[in-house]
N, C-alpha and C. Protein backbone atom coordinates (compact mmCIF):
# COMPACT_ATOMS: atom_id res chain seq x y z
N UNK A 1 62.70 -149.24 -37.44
CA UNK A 1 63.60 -148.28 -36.83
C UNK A 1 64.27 -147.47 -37.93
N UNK A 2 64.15 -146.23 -37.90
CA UNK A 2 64.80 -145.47 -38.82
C UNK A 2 65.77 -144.51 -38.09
N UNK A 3 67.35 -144.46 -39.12
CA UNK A 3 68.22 -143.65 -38.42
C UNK A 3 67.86 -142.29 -38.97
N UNK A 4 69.43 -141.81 -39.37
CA UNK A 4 69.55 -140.55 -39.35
C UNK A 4 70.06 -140.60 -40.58
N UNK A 5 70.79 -142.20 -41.42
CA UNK A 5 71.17 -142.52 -42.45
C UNK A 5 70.66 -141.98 -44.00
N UNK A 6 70.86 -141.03 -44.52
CA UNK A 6 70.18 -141.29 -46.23
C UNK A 6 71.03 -141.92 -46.97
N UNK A 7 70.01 -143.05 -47.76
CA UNK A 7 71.21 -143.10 -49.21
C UNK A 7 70.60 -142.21 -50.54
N UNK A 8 71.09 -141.64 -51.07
CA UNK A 8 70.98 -141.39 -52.78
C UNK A 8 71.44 -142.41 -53.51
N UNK A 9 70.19 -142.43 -54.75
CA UNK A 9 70.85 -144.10 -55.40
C UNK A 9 70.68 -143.50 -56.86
N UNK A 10 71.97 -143.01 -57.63
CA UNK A 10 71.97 -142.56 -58.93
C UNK A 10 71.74 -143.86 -60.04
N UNK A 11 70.85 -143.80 -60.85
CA UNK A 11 70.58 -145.22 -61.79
C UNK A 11 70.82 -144.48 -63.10
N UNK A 12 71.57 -145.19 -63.54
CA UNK A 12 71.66 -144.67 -65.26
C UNK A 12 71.19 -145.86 -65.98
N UNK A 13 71.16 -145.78 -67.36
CA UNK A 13 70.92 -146.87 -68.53
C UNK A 13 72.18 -147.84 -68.43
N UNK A 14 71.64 -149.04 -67.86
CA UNK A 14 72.39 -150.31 -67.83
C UNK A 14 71.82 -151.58 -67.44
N UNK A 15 71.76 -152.48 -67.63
CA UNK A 15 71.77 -153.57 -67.40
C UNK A 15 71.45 -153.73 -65.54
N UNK A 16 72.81 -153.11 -65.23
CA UNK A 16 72.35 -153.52 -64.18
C UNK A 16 71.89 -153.00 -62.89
N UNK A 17 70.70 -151.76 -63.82
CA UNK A 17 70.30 -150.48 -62.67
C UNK A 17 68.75 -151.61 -62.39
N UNK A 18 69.02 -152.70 -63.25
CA UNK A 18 67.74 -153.77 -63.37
C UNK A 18 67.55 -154.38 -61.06
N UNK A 19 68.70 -154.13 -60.33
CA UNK A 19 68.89 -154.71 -59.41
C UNK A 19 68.80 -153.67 -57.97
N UNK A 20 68.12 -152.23 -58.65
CA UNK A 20 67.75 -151.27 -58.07
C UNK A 20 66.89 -151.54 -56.75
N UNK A 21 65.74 -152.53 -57.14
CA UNK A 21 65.03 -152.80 -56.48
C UNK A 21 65.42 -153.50 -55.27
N UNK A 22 66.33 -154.49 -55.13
CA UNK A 22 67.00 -154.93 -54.08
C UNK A 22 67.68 -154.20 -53.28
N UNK A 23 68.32 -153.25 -53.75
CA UNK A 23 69.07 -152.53 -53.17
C UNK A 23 68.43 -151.44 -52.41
N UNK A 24 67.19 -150.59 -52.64
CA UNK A 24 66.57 -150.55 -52.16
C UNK A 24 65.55 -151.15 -50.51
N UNK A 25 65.57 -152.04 -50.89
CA UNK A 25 64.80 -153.12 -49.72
C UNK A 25 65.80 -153.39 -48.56
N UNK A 26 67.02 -153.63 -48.93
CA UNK A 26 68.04 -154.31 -48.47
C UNK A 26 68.61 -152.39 -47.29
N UNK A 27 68.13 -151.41 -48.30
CA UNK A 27 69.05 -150.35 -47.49
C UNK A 27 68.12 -150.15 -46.69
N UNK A 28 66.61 -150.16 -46.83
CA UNK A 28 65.68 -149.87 -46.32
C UNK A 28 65.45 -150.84 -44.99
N UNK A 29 65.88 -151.83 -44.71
CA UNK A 29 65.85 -152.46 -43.74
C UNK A 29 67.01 -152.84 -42.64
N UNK A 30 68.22 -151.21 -43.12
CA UNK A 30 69.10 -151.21 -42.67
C UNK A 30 69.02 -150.35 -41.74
N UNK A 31 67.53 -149.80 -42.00
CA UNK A 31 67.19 -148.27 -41.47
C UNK A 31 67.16 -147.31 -42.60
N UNK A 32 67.95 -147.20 -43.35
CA UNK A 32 68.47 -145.84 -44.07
C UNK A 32 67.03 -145.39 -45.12
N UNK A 33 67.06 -144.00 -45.27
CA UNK A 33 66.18 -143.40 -45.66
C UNK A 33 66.96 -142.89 -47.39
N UNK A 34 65.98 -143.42 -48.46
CA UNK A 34 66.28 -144.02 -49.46
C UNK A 34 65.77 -143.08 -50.61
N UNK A 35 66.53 -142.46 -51.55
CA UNK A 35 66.06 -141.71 -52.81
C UNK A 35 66.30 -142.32 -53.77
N UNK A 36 65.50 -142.39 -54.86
CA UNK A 36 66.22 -143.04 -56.02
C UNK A 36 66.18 -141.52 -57.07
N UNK A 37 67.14 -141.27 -57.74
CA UNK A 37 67.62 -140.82 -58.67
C UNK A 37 67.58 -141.68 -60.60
N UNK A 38 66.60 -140.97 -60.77
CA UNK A 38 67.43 -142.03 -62.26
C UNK A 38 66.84 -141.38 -63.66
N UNK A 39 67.78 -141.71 -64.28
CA UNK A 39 68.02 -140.92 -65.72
C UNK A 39 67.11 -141.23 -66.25
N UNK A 40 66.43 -140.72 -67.67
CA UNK A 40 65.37 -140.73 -67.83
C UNK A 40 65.54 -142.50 -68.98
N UNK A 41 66.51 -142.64 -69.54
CA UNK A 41 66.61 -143.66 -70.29
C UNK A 41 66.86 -144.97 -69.27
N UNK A 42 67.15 -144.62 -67.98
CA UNK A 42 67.06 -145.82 -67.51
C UNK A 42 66.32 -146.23 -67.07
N UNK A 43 64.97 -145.50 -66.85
CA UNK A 43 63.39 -146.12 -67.17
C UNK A 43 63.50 -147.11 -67.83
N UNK A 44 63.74 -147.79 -68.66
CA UNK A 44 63.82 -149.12 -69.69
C UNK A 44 64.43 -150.36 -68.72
N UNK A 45 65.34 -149.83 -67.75
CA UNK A 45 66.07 -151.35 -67.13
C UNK A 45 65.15 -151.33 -65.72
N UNK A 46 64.27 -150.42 -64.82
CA UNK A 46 64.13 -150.48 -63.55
C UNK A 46 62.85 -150.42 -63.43
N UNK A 47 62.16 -150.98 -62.61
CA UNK A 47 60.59 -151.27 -62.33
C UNK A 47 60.06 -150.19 -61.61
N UNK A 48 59.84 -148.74 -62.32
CA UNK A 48 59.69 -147.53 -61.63
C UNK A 48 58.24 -147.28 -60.70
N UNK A 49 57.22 -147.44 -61.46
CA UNK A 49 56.19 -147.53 -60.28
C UNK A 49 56.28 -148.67 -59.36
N UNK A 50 56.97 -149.87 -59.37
CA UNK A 50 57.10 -150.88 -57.99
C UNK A 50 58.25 -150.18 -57.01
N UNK A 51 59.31 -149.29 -58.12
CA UNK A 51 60.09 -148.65 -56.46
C UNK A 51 59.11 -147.10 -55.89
N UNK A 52 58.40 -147.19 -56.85
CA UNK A 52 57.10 -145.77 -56.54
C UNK A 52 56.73 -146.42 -55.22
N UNK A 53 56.30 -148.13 -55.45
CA UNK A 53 55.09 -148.41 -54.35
C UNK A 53 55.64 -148.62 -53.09
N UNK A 54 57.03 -148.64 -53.05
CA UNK A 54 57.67 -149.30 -51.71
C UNK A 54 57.90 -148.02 -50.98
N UNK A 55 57.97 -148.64 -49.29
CA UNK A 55 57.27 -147.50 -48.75
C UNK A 55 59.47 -146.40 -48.63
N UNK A 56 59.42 -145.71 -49.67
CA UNK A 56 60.53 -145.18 -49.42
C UNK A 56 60.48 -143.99 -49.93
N UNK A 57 60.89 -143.07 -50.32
CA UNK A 57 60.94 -141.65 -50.69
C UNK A 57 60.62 -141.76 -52.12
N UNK A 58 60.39 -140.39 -52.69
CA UNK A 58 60.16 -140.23 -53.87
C UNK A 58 61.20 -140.41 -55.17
N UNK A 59 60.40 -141.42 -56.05
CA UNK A 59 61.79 -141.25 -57.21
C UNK A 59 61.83 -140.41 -57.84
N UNK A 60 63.28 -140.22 -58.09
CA UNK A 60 63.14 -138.62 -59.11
C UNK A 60 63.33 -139.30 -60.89
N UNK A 61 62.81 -138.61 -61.58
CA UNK A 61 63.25 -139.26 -63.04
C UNK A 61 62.73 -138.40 -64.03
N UNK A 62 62.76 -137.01 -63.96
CA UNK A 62 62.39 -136.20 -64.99
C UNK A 62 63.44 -134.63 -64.57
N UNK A 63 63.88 -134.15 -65.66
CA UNK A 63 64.60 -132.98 -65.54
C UNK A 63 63.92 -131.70 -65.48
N UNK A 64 64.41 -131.20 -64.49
CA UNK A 64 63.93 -129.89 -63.93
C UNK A 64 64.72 -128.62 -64.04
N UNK A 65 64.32 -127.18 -64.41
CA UNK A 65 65.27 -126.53 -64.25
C UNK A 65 65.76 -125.77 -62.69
N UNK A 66 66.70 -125.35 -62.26
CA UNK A 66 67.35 -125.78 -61.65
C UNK A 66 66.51 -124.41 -60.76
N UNK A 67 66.14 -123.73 -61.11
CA UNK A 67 65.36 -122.45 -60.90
C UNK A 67 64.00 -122.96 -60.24
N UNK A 68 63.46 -124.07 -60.50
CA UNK A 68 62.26 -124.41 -60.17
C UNK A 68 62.01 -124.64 -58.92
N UNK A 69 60.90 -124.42 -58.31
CA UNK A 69 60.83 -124.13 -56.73
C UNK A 69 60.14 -125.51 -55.81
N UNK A 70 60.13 -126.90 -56.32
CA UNK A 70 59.79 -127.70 -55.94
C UNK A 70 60.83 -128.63 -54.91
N UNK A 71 60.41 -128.98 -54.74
CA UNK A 71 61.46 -130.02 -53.89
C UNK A 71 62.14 -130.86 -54.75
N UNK A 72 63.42 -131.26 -54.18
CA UNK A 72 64.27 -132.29 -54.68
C UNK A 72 63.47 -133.55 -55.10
N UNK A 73 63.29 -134.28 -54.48
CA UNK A 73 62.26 -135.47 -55.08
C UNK A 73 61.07 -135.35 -55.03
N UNK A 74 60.99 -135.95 -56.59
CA UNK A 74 59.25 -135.67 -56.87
C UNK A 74 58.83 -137.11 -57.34
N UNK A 75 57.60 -137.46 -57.19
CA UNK A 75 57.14 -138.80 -57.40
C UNK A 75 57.33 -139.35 -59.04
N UNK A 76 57.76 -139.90 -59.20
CA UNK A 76 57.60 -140.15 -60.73
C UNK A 76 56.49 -140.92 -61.11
């Protein structure tokens, strides 16, 4: 069952963007329709192609200029 809910999930370089993945699963089975956001250095703490594989929106993790005509989330 999916609402009408989005979350945005901003991840920076830390320790504990390591717990992304739960949080994820956990919103996702709340209903809510799920983006992940994340800095490019916090690639190092978060399992980016396993939140690629889960069935939730696209992660974003590369900088774009702001001019560019793509959509907000793009697959990383």
């Amino acid at each position: 069952m999916t609402s009408g809910n989005v979350l945005y999930i901003a991840v920076c370089a830390a320790p504990a963007a390591s717990g992304v993945e739960d949080l994820v699963v956990l919103a996702q089975a709340a209903g809510w329709r799920v983006y992940v956001i994340a800095t490019p250095l916090s690639l190092r703490f978060i399992d980016a192609d396993r939140l690629v594989s889960l069935p939730s929106e696209p992660v974003r993790a590369s900088i774009r200029r702001s001019e560019a005509s793509q959509a907000f989330a793009v697959r990383y």
